[in-house]
C-alpha atoms as a PDB file:
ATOM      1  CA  UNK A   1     -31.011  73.641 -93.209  1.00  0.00           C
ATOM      2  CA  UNK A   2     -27.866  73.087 -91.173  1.00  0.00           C
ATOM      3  CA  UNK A   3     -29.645  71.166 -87.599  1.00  0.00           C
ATOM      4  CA  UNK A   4     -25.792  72.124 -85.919  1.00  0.00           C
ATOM      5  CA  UNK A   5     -27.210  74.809 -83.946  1.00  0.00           C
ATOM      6  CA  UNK A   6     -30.303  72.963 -82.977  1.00  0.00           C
ATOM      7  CA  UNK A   7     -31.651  75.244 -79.762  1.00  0.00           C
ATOM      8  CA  UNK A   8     -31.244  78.537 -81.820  1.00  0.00           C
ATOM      9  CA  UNK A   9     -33.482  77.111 -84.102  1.00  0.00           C
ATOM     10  CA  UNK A  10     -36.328  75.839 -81.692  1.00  0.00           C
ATOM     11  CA  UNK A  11     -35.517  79.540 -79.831  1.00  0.00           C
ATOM     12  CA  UNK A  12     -36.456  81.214 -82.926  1.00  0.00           C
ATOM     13  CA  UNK A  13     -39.599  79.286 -83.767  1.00  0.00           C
ATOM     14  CA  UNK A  14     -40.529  80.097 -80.335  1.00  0.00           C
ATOM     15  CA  UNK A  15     -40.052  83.598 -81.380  1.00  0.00           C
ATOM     16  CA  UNK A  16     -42.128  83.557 -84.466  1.00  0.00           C
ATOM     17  CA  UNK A  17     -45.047  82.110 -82.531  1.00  0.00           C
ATOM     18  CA  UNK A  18     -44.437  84.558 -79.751  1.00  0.00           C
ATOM     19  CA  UNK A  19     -44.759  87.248 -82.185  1.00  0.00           C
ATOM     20  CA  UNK A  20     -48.278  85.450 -82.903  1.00  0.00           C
ATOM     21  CA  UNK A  21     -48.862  85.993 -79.608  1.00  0.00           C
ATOM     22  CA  UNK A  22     -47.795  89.048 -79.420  1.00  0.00           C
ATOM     23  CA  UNK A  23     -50.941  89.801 -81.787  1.00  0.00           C
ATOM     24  CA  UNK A  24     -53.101  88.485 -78.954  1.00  0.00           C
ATOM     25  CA  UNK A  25     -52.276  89.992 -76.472  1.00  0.00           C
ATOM     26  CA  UNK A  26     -51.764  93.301 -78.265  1.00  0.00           C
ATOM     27  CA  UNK A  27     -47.954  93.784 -77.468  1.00  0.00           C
ATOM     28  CA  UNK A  28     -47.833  97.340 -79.251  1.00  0.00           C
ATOM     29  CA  UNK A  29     -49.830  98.633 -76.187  1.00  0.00           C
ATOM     30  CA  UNK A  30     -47.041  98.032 -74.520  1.00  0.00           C
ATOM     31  CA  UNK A  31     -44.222  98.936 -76.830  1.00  0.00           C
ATOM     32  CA  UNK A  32     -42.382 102.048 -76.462  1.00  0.00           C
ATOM     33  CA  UNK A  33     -43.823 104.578 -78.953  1.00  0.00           C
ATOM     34  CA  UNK A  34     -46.550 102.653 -80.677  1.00  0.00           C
ATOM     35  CA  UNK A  35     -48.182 103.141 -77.263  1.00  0.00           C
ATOM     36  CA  UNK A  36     -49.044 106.096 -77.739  1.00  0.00           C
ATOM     37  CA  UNK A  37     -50.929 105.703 -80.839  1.00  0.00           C
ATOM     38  CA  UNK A  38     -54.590 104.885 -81.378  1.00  0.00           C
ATOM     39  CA  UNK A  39     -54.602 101.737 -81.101  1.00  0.00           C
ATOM     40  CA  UNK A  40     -55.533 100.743 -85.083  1.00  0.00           C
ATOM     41  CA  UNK A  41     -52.455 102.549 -85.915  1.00  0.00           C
ATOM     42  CA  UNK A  42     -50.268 100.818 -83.500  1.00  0.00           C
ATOM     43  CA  UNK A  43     -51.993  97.560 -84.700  1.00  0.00           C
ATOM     44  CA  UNK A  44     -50.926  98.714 -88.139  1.00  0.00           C
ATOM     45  CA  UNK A  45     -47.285  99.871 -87.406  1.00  0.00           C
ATOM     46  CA  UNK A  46     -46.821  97.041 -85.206  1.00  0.00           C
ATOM     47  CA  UNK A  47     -46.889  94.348 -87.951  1.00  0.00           C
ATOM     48  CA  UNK A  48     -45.942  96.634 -90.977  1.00  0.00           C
ATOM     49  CA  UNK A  49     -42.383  96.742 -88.385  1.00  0.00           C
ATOM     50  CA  UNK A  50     -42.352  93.164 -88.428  1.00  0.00           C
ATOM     51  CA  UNK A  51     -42.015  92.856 -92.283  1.00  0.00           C
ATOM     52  CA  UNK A  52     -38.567  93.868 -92.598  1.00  0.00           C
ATOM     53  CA  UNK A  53     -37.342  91.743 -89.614  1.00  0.00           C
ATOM     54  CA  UNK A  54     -39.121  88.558 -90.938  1.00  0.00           C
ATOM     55  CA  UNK A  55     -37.425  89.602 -94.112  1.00  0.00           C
ATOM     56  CA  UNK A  56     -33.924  90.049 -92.576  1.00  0.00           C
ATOM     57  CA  UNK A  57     -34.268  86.528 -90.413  1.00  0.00           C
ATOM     58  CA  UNK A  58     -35.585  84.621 -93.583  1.00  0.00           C
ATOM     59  CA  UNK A  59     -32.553  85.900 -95.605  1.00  0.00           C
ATOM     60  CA  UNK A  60     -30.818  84.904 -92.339  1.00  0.00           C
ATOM     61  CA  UNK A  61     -31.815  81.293 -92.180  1.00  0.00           C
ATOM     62  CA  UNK A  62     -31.869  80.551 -95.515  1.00  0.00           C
ATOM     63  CA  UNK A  63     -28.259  81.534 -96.122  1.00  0.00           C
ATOM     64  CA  UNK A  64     -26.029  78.437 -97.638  1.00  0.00           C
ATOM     65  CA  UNK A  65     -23.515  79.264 -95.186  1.00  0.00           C
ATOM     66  CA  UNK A  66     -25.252  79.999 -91.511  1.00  0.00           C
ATOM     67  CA  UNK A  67     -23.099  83.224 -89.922  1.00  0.00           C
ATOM     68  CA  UNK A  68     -22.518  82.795 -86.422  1.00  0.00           C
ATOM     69  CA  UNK A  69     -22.042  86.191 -85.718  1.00  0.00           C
ATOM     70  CA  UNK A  70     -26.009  86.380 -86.530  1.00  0.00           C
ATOM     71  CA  UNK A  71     -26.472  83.036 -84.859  1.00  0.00           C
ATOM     72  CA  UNK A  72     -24.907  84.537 -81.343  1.00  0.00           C
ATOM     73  CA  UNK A  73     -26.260  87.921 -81.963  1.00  0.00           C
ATOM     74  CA  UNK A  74     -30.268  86.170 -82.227  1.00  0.00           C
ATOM     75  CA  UNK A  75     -29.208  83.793 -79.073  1.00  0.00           C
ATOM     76  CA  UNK A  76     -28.676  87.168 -76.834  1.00  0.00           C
ATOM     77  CA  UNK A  77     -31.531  89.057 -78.254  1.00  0.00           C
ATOM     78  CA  UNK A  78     -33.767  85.942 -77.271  1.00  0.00           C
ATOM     79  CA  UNK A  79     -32.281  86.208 -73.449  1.00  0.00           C
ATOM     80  CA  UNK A  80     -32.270  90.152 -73.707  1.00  0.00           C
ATOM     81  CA  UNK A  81     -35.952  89.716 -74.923  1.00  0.00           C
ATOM     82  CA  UNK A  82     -36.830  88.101 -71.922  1.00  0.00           C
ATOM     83  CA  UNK A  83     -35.683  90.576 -69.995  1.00  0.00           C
ATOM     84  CA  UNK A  84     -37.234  93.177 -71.719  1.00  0.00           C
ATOM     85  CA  UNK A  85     -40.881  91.219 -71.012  1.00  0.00           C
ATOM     86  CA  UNK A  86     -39.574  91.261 -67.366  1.00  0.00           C
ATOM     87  CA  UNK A  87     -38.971  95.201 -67.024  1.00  0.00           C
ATOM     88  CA  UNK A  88     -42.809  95.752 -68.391  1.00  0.00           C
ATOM     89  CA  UNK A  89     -44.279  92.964 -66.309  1.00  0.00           C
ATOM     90  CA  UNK A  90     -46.072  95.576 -64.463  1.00  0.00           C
ATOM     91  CA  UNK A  91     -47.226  97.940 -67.699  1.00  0.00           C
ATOM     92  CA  UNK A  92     -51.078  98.161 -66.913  1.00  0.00           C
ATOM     93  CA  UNK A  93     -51.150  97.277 -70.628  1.00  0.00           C
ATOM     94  CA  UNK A  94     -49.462  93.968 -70.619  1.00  0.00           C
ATOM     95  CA  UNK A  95     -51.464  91.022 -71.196  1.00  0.00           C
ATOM     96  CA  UNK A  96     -48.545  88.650 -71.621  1.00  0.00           C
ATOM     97  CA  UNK A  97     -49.716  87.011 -68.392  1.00  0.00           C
ATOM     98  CA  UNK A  98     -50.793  83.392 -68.434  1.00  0.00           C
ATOM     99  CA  UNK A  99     -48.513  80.443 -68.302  1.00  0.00           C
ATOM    100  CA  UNK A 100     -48.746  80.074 -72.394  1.00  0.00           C
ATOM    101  CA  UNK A 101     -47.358  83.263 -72.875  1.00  0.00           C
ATOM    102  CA  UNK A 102     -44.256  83.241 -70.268  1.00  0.00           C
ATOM    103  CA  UNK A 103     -43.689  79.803 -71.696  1.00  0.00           C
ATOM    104  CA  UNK A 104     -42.793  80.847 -75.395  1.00  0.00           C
ATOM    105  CA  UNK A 105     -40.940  83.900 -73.944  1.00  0.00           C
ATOM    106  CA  UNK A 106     -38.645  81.866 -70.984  1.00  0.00           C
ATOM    107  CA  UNK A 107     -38.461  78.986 -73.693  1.00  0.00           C
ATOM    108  CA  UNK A 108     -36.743  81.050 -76.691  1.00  0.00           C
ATOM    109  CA  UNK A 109     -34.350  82.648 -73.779  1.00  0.00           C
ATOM    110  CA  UNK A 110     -34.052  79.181 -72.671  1.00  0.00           C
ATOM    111  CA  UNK A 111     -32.886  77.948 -76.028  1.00  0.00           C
ATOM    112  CA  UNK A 112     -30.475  80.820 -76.983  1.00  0.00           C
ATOM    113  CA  UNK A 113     -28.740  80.524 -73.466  1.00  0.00           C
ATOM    114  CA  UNK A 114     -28.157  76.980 -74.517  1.00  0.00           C
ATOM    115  CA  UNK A 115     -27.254  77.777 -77.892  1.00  0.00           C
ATOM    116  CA  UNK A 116     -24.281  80.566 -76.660  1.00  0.00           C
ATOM    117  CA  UNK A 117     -23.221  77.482 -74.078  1.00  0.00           C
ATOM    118  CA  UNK A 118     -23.342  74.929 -77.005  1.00  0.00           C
ATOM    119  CA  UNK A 119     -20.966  77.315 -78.899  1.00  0.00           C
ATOM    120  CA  UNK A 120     -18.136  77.327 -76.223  1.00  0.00           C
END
């Protein structure tokens, strides 16, 4: 694995155990559309959506040549993502509330802000 682009991979390890979290605190309660499901079949939909995006980052990573157009594109979603937590901080739904939680999530923005400034 090529270690050049060090904080975008910490940011998206953070954002594979955020996802864990997600699970935990039952993020498809929140989640535009799969809200409005029962709740067994948001569950369901909620981590049958994450199959093809695990598949598309794993193809991603393990790439013999890294692109950086991905590489920049995951560093902004990781800071957009954050901002996305922020706009539903209110959602009566949203248990992403303790200090564990809003760690992962500010620490993968964290990283792909420093990844985009590593890359000037």
């Amino acid at each position: 694995m090529d270690w050049s682009h060090t904080w975008y991979i910490v940011g998206l390890a953070l954002m594979l155990v955020h996802e864990m979290d997600a699970m935990r605190c039952t993020e498809w309660r929140i989640f535009p559309g799969l809200s409005m499901l029962p709740d067994r079949i948001g569950r369901i939909l909620f981590i049958l959506l994450h199959i093809p995006l695990f598949l598309f980052l794993l193809a991603a990573i393990t790439a013999p040549i890294p692109s950086r157009a991905f590489i920049t594109g995951l560093d902004i979603f990781l800071i957009v993502h954050m901002g996305l937590h922020l706009l539903f901080l209110l959602h009566p739904k949203n248990a992403f509330k303790d200090v564990w939680s809003w760690s992962i999530i500010a620490g993968a923005a964290l990283c792909g802000a420093l990844d985009l400034f590593m890359g000037l």
